[in-house]
C-alpha atoms as a PDB file:
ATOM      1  CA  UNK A   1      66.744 199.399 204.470  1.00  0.00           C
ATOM      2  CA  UNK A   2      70.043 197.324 204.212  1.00  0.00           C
ATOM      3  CA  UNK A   3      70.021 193.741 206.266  1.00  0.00           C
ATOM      4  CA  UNK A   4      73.132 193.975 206.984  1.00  0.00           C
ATOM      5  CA  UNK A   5      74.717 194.599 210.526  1.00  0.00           C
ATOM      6  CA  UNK A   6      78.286 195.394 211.554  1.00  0.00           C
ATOM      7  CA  UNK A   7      78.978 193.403 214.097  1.00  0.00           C
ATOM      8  CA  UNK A   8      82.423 194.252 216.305  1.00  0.00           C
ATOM      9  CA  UNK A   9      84.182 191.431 217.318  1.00  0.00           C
ATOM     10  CA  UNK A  10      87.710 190.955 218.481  1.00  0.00           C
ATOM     11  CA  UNK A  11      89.411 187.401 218.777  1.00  0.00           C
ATOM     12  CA  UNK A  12      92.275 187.899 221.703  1.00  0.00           C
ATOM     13  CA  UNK A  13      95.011 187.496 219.580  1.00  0.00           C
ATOM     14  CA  UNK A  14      97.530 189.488 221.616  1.00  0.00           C
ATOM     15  CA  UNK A  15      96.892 187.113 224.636  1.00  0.00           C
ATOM     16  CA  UNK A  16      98.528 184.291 223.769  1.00  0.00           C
ATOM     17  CA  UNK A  17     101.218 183.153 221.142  1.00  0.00           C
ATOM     18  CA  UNK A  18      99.289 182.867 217.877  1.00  0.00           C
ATOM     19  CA  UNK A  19     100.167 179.448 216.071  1.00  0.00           C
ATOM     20  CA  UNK A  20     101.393 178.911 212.140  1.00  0.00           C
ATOM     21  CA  UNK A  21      99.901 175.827 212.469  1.00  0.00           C
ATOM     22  CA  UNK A  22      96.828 176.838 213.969  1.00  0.00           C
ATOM     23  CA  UNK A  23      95.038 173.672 213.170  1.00  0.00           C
ATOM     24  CA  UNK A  24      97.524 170.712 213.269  1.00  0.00           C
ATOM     25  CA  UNK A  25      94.942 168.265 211.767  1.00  0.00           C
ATOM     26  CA  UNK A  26      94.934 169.748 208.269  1.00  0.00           C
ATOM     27  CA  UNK A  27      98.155 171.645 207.803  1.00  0.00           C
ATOM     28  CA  UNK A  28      97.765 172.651 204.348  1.00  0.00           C
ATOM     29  CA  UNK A  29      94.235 174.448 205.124  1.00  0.00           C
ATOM     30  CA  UNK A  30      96.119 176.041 207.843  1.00  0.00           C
ATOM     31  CA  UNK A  31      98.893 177.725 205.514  1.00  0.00           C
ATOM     32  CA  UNK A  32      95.873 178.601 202.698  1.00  0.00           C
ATOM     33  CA  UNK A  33      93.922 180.622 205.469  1.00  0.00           C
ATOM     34  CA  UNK A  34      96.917 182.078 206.373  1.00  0.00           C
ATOM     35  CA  UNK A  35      97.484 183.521 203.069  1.00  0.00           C
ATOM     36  CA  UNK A  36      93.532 184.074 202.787  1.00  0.00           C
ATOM     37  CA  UNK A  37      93.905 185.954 206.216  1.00  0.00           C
ATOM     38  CA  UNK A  38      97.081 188.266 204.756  1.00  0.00           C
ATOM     39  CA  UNK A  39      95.223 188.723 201.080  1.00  0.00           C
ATOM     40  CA  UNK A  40      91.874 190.153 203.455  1.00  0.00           C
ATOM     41  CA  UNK A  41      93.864 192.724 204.644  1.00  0.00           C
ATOM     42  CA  UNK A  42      95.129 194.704 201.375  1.00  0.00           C
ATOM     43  CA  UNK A  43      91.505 193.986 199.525  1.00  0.00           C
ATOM     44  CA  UNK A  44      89.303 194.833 202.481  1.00  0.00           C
ATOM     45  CA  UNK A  45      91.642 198.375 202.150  1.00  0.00           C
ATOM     46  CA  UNK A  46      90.836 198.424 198.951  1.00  0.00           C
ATOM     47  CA  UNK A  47      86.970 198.276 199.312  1.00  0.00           C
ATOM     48  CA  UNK A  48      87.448 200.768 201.941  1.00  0.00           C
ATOM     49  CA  UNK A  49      88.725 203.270 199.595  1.00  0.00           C
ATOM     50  CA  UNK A  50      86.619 202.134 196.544  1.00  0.00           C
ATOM     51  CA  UNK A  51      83.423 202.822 198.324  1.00  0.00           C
ATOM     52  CA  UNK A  52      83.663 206.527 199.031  1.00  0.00           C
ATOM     53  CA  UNK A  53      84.835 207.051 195.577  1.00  0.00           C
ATOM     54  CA  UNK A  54      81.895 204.933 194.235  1.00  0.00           C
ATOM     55  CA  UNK A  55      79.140 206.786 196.476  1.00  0.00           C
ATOM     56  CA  UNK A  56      78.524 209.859 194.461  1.00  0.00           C
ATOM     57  CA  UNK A  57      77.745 207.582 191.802  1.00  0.00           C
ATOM     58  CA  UNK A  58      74.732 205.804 193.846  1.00  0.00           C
ATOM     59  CA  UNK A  59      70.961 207.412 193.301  1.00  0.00           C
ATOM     60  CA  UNK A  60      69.396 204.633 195.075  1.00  0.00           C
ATOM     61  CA  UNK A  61      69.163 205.842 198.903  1.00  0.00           C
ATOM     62  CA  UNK A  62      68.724 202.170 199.857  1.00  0.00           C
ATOM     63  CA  UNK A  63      71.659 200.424 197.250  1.00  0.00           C
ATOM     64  CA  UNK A  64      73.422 203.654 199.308  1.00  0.00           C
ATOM     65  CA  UNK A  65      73.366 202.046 202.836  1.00  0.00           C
ATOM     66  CA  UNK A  66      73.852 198.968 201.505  1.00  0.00           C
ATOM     67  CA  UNK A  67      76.916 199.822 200.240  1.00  0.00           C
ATOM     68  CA  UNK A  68      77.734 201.457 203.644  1.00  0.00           C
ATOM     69  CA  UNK A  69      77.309 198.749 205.815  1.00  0.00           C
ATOM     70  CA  UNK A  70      79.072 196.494 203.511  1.00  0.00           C
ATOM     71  CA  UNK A  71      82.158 198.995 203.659  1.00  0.00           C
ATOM     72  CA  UNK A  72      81.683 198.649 207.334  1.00  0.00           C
ATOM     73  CA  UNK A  73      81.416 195.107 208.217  1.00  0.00           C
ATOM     74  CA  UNK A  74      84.745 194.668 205.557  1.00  0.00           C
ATOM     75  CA  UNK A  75      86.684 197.112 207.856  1.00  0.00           C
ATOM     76  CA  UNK A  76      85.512 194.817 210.984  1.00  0.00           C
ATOM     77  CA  UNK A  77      87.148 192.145 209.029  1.00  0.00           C
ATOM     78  CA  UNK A  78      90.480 194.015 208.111  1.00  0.00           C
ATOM     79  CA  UNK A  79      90.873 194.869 211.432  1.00  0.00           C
ATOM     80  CA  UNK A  80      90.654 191.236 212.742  1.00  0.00           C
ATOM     81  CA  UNK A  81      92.461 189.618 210.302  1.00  0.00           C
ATOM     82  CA  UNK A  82      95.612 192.475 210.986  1.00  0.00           C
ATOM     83  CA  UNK A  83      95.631 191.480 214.642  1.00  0.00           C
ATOM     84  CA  UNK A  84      96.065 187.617 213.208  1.00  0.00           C
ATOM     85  CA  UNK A  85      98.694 189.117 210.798  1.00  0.00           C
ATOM     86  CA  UNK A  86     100.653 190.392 214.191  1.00  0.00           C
ATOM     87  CA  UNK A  87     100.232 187.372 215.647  1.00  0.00           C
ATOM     88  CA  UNK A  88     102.097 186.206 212.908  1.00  0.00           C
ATOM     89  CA  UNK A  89     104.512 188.430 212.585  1.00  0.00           C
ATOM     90  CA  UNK A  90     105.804 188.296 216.210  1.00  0.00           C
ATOM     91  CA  UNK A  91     106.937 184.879 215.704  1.00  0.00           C
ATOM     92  CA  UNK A  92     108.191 185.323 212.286  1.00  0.00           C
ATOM     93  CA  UNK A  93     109.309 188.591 212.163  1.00  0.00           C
ATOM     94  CA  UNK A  94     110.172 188.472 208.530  1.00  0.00           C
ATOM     95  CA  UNK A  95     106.464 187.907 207.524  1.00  0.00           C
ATOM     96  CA  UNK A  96     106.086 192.227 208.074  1.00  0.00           C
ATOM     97  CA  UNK A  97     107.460 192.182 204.118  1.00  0.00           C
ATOM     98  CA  UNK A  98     104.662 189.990 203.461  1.00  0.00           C
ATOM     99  CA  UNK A  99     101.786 191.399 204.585  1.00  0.00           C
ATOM    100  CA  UNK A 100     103.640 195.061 202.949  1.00  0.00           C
ATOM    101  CA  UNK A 101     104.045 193.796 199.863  1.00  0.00           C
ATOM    102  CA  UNK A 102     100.413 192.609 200.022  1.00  0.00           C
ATOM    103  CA  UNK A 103      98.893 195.825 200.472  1.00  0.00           C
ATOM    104  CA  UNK A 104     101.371 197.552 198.152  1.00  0.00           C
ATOM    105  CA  UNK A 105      99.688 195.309 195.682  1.00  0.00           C
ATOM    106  CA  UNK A 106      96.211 196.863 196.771  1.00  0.00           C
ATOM    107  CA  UNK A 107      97.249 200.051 197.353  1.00  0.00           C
ATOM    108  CA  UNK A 108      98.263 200.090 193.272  1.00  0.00           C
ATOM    109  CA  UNK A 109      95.486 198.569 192.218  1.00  0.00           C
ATOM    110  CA  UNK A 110      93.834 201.220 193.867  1.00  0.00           C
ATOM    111  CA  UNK A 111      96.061 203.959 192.051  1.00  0.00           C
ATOM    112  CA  UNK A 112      96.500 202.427 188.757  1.00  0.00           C
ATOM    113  CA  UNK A 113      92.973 200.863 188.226  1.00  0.00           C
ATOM    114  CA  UNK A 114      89.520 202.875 187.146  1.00  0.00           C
ATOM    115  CA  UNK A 115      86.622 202.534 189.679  1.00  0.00           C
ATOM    116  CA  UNK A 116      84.926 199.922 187.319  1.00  0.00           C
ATOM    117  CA  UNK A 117      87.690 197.828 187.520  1.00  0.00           C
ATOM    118  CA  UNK A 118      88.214 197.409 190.982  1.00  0.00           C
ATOM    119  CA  UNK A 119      84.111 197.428 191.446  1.00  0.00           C
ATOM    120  CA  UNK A 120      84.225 194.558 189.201  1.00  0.00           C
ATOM    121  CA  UNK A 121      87.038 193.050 191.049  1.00  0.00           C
ATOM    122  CA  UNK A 122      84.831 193.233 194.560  1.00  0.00           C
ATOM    123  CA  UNK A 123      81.835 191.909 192.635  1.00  0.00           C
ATOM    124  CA  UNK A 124      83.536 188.909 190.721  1.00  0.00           C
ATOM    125  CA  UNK A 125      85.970 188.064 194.059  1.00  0.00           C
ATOM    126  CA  UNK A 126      82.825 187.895 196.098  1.00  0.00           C
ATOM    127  CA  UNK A 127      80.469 186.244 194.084  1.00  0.00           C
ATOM    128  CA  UNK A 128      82.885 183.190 194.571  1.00  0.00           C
ATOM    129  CA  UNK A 129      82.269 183.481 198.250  1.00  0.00           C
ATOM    130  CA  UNK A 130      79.088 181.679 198.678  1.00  0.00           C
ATOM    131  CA  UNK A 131      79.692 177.997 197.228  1.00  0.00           C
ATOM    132  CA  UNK A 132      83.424 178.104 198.275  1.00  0.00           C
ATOM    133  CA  UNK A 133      82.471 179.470 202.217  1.00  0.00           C
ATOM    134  CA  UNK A 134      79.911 176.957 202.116  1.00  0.00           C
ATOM    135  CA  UNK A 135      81.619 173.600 201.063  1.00  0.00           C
ATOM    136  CA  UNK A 136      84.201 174.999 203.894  1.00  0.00           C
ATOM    137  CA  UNK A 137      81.213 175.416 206.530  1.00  0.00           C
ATOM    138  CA  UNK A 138      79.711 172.655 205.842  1.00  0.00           C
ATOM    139  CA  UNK A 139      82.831 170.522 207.044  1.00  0.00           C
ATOM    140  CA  UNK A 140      83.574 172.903 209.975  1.00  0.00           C
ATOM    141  CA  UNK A 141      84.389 169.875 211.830  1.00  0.00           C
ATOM    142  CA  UNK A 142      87.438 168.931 210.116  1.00  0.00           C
ATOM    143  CA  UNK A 143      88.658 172.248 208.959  1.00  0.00           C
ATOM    144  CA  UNK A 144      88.043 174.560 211.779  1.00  0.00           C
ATOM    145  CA  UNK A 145      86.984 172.785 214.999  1.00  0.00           C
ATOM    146  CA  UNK A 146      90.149 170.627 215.748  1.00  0.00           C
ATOM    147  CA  UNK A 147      92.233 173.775 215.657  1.00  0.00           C
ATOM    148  CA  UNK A 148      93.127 177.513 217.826  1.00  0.00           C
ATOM    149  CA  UNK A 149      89.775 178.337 218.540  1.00  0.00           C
ATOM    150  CA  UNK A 150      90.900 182.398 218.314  1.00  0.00           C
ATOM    151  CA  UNK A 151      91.646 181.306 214.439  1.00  0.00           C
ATOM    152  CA  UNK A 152      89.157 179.344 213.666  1.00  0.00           C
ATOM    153  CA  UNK A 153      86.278 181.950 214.879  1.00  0.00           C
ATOM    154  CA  UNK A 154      87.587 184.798 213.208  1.00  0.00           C
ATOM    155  CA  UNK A 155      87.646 182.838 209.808  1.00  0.00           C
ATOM    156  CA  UNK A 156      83.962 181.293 210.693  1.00  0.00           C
ATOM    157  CA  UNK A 157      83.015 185.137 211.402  1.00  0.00           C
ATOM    158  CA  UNK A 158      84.391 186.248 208.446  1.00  0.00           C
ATOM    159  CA  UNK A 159      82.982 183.494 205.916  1.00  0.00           C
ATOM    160  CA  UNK A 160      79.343 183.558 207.402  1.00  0.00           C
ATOM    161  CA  UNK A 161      79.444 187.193 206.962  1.00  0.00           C
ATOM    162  CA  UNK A 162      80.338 187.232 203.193  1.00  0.00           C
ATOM    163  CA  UNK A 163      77.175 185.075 202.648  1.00  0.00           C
ATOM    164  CA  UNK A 164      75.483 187.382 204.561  1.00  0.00           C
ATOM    165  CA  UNK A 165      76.058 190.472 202.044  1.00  0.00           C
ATOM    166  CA  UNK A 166      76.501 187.901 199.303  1.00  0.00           C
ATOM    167  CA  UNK A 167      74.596 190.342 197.070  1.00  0.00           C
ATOM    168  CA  UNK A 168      76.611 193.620 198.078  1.00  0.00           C
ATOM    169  CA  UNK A 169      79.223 193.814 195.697  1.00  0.00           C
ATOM    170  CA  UNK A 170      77.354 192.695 192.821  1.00  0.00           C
ATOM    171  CA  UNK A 171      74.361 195.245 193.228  1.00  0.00           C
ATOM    172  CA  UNK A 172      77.048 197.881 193.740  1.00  0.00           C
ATOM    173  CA  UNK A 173      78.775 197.414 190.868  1.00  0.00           C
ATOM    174  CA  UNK A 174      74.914 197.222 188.847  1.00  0.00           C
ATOM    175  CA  UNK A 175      74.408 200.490 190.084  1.00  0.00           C
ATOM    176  CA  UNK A 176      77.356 202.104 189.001  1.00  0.00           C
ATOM    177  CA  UNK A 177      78.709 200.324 186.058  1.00  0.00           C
ATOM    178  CA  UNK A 178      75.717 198.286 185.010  1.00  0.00           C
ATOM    179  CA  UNK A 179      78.009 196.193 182.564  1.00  0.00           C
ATOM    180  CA  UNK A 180      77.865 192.436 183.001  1.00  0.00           C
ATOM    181  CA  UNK A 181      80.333 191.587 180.278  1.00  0.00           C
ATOM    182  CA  UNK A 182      82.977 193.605 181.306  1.00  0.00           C
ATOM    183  CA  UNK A 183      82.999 192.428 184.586  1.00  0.00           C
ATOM    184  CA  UNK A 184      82.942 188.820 182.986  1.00  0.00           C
ATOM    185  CA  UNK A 185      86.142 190.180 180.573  1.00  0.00           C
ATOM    186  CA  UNK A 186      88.124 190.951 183.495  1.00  0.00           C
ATOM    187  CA  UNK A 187      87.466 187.824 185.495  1.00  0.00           C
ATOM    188  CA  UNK A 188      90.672 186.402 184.430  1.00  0.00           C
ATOM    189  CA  UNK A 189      92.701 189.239 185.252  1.00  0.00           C
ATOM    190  CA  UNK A 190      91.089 189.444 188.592  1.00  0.00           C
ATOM    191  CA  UNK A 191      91.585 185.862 189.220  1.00  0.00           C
ATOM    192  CA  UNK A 192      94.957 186.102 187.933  1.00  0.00           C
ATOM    193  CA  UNK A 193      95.844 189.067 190.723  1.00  0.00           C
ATOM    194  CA  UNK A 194      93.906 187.120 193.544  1.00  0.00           C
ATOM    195  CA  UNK A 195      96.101 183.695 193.138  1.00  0.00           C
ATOM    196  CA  UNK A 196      99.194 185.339 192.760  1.00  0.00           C
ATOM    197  CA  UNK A 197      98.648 187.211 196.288  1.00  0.00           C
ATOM    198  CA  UNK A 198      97.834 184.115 197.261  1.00  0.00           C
ATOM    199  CA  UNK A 199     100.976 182.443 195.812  1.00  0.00           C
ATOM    200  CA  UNK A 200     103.535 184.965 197.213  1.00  0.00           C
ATOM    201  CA  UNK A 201     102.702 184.807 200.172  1.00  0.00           C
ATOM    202  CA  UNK A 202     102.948 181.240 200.510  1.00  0.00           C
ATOM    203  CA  UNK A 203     106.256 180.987 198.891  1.00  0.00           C
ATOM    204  CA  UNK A 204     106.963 183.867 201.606  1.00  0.00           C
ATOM    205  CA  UNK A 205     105.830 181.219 204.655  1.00  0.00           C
ATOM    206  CA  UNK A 206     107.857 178.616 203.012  1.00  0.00           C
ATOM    207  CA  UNK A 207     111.069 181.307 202.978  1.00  0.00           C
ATOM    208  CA  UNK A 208     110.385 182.706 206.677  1.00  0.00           C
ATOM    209  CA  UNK A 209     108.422 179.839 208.548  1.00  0.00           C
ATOM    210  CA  UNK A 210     110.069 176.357 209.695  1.00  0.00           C
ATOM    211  CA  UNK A 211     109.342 173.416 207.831  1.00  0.00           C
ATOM    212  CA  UNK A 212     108.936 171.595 211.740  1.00  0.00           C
ATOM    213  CA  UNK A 213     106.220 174.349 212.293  1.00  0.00           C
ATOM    214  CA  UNK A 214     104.288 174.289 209.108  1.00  0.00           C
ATOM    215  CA  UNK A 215     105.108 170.622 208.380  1.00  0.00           C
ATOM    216  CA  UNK A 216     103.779 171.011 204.799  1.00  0.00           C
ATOM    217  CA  UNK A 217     105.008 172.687 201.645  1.00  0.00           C
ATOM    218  CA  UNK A 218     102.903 176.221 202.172  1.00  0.00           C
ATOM    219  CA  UNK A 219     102.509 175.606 198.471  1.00  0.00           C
ATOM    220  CA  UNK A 220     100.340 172.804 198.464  1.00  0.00           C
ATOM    221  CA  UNK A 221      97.482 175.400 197.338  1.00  0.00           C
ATOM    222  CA  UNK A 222      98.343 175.137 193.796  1.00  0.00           C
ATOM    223  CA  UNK A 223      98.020 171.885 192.203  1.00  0.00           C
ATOM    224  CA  UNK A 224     100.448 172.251 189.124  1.00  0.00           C
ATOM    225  CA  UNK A 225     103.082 174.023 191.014  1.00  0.00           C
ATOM    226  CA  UNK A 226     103.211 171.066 193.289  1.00  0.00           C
ATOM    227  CA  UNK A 227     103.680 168.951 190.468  1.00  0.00           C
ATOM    228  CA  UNK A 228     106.040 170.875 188.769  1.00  0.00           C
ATOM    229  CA  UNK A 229     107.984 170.991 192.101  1.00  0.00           C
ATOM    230  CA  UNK A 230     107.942 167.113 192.960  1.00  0.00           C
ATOM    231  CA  UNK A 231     109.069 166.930 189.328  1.00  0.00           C
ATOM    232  CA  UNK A 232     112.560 169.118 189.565  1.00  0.00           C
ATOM    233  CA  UNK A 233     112.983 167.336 193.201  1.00  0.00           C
ATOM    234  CA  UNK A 234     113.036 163.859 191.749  1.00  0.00           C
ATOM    235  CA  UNK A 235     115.705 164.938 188.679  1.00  0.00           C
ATOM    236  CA  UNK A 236     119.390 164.276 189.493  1.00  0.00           C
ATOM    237  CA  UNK A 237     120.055 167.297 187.317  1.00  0.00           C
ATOM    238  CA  UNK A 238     118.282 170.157 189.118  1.00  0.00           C
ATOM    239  CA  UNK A 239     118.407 172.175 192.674  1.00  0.00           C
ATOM    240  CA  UNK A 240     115.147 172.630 193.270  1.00  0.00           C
ATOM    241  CA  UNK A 241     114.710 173.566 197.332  1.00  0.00           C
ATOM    242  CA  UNK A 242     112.485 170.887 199.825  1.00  0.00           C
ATOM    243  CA  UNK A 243     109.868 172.905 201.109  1.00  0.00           C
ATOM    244  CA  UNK A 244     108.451 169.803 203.046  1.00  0.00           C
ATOM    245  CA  UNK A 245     105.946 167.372 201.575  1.00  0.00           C
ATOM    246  CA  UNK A 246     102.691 168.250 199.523  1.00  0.00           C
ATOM    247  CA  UNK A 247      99.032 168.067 201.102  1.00  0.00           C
ATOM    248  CA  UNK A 248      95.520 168.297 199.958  1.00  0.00           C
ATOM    249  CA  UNK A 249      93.692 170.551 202.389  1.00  0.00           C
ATOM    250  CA  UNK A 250      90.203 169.248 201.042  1.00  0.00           C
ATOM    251  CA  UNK A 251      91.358 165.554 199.879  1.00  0.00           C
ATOM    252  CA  UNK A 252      88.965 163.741 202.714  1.00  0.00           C
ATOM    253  CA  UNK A 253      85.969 165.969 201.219  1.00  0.00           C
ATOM    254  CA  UNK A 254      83.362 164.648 199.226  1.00  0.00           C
ATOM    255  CA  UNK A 255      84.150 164.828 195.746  1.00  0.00           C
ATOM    256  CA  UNK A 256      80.535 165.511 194.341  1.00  0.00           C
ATOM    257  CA  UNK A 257      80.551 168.340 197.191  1.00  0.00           C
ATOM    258  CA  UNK A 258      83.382 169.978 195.826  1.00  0.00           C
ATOM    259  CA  UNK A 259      82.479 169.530 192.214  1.00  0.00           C
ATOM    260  CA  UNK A 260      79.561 171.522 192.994  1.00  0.00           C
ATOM    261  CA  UNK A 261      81.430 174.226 194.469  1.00  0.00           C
ATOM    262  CA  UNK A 262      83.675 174.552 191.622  1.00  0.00           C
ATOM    263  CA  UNK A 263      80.306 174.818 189.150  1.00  0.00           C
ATOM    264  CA  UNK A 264      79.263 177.491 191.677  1.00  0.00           C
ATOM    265  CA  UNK A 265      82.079 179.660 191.051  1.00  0.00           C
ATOM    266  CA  UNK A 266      81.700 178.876 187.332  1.00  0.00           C
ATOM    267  CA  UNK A 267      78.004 180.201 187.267  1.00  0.00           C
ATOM    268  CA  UNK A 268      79.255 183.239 189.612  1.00  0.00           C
ATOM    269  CA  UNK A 269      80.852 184.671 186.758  1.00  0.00           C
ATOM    270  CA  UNK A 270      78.095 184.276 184.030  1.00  0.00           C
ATOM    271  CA  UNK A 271      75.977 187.838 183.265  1.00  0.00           C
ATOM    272  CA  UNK A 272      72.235 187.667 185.216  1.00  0.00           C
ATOM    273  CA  UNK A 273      73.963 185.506 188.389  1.00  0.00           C
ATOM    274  CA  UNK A 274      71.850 186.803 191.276  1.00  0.00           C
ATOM    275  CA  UNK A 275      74.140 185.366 194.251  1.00  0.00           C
ATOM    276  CA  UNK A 276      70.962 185.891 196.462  1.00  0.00           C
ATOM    277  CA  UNK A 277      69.664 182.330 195.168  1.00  0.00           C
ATOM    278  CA  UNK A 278      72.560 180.533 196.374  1.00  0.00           C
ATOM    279  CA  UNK A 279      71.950 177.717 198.501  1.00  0.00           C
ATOM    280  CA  UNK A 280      73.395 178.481 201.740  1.00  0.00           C
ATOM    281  CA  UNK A 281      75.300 176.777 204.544  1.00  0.00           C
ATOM    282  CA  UNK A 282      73.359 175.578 207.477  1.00  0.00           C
ATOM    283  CA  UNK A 283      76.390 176.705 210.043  1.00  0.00           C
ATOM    284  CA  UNK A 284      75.781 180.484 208.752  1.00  0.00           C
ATOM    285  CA  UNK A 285      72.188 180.551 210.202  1.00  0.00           C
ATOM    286  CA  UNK A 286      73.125 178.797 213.132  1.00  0.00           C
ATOM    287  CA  UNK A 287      76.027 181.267 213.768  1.00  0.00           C
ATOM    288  CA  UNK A 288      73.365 184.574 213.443  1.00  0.00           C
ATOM    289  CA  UNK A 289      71.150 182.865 215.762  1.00  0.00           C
ATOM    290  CA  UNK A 290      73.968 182.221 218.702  1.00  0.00           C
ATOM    291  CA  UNK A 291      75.116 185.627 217.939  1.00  0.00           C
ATOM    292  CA  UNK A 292      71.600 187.009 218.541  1.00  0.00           C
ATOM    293  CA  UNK A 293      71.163 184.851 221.344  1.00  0.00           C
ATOM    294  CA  UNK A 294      74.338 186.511 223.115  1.00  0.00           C
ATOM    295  CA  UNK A 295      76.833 183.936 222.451  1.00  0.00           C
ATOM    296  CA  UNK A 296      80.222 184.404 222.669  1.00  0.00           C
ATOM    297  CA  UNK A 297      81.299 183.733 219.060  1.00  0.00           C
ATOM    298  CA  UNK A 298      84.842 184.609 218.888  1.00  0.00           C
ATOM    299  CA  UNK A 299      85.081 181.064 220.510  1.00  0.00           C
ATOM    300  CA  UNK A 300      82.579 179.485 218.723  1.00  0.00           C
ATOM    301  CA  UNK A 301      83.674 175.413 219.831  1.00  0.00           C
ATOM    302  CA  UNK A 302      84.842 176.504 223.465  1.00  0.00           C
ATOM    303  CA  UNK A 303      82.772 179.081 225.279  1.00  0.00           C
ATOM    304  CA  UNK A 304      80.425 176.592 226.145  1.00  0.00           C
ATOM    305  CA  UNK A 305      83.357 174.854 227.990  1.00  0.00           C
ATOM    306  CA  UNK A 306      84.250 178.452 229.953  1.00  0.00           C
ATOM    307  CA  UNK A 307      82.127 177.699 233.244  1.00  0.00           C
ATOM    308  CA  UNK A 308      82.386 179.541 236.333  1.00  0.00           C
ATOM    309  CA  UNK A 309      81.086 178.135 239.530  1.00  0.00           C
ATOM    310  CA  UNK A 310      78.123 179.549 240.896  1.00  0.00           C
ATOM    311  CA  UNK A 311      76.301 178.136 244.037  1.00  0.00           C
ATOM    312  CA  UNK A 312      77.693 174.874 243.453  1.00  0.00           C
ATOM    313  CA  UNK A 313      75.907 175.580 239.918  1.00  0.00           C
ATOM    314  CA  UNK A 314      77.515 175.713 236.772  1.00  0.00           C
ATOM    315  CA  UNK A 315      76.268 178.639 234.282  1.00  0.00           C
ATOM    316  CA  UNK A 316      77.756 179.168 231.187  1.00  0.00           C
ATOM    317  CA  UNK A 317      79.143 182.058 229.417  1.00  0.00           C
END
């Protein structure tokens, strides 16, 4: 019987204006979950359609719900992250190509691609999950607390769910495919698809967002294009365009800490990784046990400060 549990949550997004800059602190991390938040949307579809398509292939009754509620709790997560994406796109109308040409990109990778392929694209994509969610989680309190609490919860929701079903892709794509080094041979293909979803769409906020309401270059992601940018800027010779100055999202992290993460996605890749051994982040347990306890954890730093007056008493919600 599967662990897992689909949890419904929904983040308010249509209440209020939802902000670019959703955490004004650390505008570079801002723009990156942005594009993390528009790339969830045409992979989660993907997996949606993959799994159905993979079931017939499943003999193990329990790998079988696994692989159901792990279909399930990624459609909980699509959903979320397109009511962020129309927060978006009511202020910046434009971003609607975007997100399309994001799940065009999906939707032919779903058309063009054998089921082993995009099984192996799941397992590789989420194997990364764990030691990148966790040197994220880990600093919550730089990268997520200072900013729109709406924003912040649905990405904390998100990440602490991926460790949760860590495993799922991985012992999906065992039970159908059962080939570690082809899933290893199309790692850089994979990777290759991932980061340029990644990259279009932040050369799409730097097209259709303000500089004054990003305040960074949305593509301070990738490390040589900002130096091959700053390069062309400086030469007398050249046009290149000022998308606003470059920024480190994870600069003031611990080097050490984010050395390990990168050896974490390393070993993710390697045949006979069991992602279930991964050391974990602290905030992911804590964050099952508020939910449990009937928290309200689509706003994980502020329902604590939503009081209501009672008797002269305060109770929290």
């Amino acid at each position: 019987m599967t662990d897992l549990i689909v949890r419904k949550l929904r983040f308010a997004f249509a209440d209020h204006d939802v902000p670019f800059l959703w955490n004004e602190a650390n505008p570079a991390f801002s723009s990156m979950a942005n594009a993390v938040s528009f790339l969830a949307i045409g992979f989660e579809k993907m997996i949606g359609s993959m799994i159905p398509e993979a079931m017939p292939h499943i003999t193990d009754p329990a790998i079988a719900e696994e692989a159901d509620a792990f279909v399930r709790q990624e459609g909980q997560h699509s959903m979320a992250h397109r009511q962020h994406a129309k927060g978006l796109i009511r202020a910046y109308p434009a971003l609607k190509e975007t997100l399309d040409k994001v799940i065009e990109s999906y939707d032919d990778l779903t058309a063009g691609t054998p089921l082993k392929y995009r099984l192996a694209y799941t397992a590789d994509l989420e194997a990364t999950f764990t030691p990148v969610f966790k040197l994220m989680l880990d600093h919550d309190d730089t990268l997520f607390a200072p900013g729109d609490d709406r924003v912040a919860s649905l990405f904390l929701w998100h990440f602490v769910e991926e460790v949760e079903h860590r495993s799922s892709a991985l012992t999906i794509y065992d039970a159908v495919v059962d080939d570690p080094w082809y899933r290893m041979r199309v790692a850089p293909s994979i990777f290759k698809h991932v980061m340029g979803i990644i990259r279009m769409a932040s050369e799409d906020f730097n097209k259709y967002v303000p500089l004054s309401e990003r305040k960074v270059d949305a593509m301070s992601t990738f490390r040589i294009a900002r130096r091959k940018k700053a390069l062309l800027q400086r030469l007398p010779f050249t046009d290149a365009t000022y998308d606003g100055p470059f920024a480190n999202a994870f600069r003031h992290l611990p080097l050490l800490e984010q050395l390990v993460a990168m050896t974490g996605i390393v070993r993710s890749q390697i045949p006979g990784h069991d992602p279930t051994h991964e050391k974990l982040p602290e905030l992911a347990q804590e964050w099952f046990d508020r939910y449990d306890a009937g928290y309200d954890v689509t706003q994980w730093y502020t329902a604590n400060d939503n009081v209501t007056a009672n008797d002269g008493e305060e109770t929290h919600v």
